[in-house]
Protein backbone atom coordinates (compact mmCIF):
# COMPACT_ATOMS: atom_id res chain seq x y z
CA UNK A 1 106.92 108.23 115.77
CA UNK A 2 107.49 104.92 114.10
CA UNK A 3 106.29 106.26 110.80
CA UNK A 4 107.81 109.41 110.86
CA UNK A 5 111.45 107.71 111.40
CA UNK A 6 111.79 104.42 110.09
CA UNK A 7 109.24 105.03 107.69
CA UNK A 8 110.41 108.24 106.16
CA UNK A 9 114.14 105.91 105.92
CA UNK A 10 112.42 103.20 104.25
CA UNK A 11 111.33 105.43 101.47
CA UNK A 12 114.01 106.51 100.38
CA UNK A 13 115.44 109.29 102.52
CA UNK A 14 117.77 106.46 103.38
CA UNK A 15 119.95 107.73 100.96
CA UNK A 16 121.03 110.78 103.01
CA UNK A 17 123.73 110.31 105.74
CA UNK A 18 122.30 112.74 107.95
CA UNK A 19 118.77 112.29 110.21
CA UNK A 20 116.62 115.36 109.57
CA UNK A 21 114.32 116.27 111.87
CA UNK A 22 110.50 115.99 110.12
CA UNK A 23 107.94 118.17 111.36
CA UNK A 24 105.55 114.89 111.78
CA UNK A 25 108.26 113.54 114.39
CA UNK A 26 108.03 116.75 116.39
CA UNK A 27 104.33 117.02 116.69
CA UNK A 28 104.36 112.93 117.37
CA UNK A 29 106.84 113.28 120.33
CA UNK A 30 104.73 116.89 121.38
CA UNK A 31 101.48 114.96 121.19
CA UNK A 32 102.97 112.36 123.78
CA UNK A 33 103.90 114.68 126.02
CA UNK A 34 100.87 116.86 126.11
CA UNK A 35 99.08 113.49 127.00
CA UNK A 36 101.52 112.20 129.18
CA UNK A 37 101.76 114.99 131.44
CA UNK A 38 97.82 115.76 131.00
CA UNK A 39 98.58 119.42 129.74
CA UNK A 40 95.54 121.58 129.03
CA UNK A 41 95.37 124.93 127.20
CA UNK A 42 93.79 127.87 126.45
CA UNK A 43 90.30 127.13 124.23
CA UNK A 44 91.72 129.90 121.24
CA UNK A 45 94.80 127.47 121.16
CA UNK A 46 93.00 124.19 121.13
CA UNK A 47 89.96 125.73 118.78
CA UNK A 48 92.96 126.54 116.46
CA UNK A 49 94.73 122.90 116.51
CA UNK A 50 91.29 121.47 116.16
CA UNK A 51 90.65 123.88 113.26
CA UNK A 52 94.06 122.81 111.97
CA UNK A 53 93.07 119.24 111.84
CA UNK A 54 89.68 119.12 110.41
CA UNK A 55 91.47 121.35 107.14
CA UNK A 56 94.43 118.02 107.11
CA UNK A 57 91.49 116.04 107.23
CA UNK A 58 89.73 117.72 103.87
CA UNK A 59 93.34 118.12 102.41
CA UNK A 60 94.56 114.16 103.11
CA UNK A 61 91.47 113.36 100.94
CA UNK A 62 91.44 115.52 98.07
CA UNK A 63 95.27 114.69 97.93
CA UNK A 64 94.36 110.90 97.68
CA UNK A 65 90.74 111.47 95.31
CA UNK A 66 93.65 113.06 93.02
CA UNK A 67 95.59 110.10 92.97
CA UNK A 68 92.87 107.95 92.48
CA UNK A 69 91.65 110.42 89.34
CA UNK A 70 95.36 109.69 88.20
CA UNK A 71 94.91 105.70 88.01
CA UNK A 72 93.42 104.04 84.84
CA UNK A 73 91.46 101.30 84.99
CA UNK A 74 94.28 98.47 84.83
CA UNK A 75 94.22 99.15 88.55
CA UNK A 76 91.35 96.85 88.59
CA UNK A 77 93.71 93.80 87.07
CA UNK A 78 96.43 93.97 89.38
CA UNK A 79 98.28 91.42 90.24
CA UNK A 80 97.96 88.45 92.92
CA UNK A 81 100.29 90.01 95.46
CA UNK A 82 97.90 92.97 95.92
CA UNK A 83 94.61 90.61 95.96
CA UNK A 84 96.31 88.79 98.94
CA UNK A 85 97.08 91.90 100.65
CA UNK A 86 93.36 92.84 100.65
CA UNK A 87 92.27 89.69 101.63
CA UNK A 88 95.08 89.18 104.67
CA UNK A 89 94.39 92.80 105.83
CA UNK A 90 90.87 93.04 105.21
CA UNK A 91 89.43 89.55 106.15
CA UNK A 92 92.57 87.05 107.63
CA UNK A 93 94.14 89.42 110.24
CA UNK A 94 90.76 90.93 111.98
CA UNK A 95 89.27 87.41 111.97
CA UNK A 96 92.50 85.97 113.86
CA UNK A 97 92.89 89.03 115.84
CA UNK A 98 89.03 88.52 117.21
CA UNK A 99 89.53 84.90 117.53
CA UNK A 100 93.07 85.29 119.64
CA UNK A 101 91.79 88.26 121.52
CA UNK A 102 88.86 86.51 122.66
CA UNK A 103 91.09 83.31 123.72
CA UNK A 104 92.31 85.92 126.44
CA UNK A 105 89.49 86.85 127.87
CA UNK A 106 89.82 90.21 126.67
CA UNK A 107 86.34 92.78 127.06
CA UNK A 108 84.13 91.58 124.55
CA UNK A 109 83.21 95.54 123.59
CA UNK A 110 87.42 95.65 122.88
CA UNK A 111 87.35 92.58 120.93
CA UNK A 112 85.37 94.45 118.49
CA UNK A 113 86.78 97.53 118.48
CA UNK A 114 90.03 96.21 117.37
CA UNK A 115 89.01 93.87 115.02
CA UNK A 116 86.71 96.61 113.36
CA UNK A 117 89.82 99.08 113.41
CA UNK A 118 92.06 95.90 111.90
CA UNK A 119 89.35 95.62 109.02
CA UNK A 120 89.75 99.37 107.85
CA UNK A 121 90.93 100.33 104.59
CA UNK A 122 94.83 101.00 103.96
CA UNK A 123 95.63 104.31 105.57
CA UNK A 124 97.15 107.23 103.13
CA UNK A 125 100.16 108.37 105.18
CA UNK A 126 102.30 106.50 102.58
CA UNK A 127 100.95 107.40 99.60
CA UNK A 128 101.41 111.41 100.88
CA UNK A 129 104.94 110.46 102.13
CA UNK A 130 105.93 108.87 98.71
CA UNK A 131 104.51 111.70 96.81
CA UNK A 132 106.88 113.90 98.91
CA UNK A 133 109.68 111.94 98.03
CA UNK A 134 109.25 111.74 94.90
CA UNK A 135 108.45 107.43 94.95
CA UNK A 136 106.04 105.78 92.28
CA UNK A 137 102.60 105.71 94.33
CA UNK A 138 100.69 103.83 91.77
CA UNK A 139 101.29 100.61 93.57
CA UNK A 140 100.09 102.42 96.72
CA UNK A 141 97.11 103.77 95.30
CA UNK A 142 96.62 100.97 93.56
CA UNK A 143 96.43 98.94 97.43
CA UNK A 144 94.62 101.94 98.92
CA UNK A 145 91.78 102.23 96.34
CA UNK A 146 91.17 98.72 96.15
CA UNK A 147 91.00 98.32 99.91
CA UNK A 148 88.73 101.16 100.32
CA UNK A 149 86.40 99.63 97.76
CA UNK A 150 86.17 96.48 99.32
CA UNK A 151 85.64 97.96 102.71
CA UNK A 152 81.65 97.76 103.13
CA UNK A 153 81.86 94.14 101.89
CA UNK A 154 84.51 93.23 104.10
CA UNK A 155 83.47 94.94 107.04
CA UNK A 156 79.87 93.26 106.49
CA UNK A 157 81.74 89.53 106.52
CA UNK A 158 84.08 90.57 109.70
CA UNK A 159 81.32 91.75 111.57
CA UNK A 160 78.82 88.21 110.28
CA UNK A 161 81.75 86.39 111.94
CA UNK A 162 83.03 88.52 115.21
């Protein structure tokens, strides 16, 4: 909901006085309900949603192998504002996370999943949402591709030290 409101006005749809309702935003809000309220339905229906999402699945990717096929190799130099991103989202933030999560005593089996999901790779949505809007993404792609890449390494030092 977050990302299909604020995040939509931070990239630039700001611009426009009126709020348009985005088709993520409904489905967002619909999804909450459904779970809220425990809703079940038909098996053609949820065979079809389920169908539905494995094809966004395929899609998101081939949409974000494209943009990496788009970068050159400068990507690699970037500059020291990206290399502390990767190193505060990929290494600082799920170490602290563990470390503060297991100060309260939280399920050890928890602990991990968290810090494991905290130690994934920069998501796409943005990069897809900028390239709607018609935003540079090199600076995303730049921050998503170099994440990714660092991911088994990183992943391999969280999990040494959680």
């Amino acid at each position: 909901v977050i990302f299909y409101t604020h995040g939509i006005w931070l990239m630039g749809a700001k611009k426009e006085a009126h709020f348009k309702l985005q088709p993520g935003l409904v489905c967002s809000v619909l999804t909450i309900i459904i779970f809220w309220f425990e809703l079940s339905f038909p098996d053609i229906v949820t065979q079809s949603i389920t169908y539905i999402g494995n094809a966004t699945t395929f899609l998101s990717m081939t949409l974000l192998g494209c943009s990496f096929a788009a970068v050159s190799a400068k990507v690699f130099k970037g500059n020291w504002k990206t290399y502390l991103f990767i190193i505060l989202k990929m290494l600082a933030i799920p170490v602290v996370l563990g470390y503060l999560l297991s100060l309260l005593k939280v399920n050890e089996h928890m602990v991990q999943a968290f810090v494991l999901l905290a130690a994934m790779p920069a998501g796409n949505m943005p990069l897809m949402l900028a390239k709607q809007v018609g935003e540079n993404t090199e600076v995303l792609t730049q921050g998503i591709l170099l994440t990714t890449i660092v991911t088994p390494l990183s992943l391999l030092l969280v999990t040494l030290v959680l």
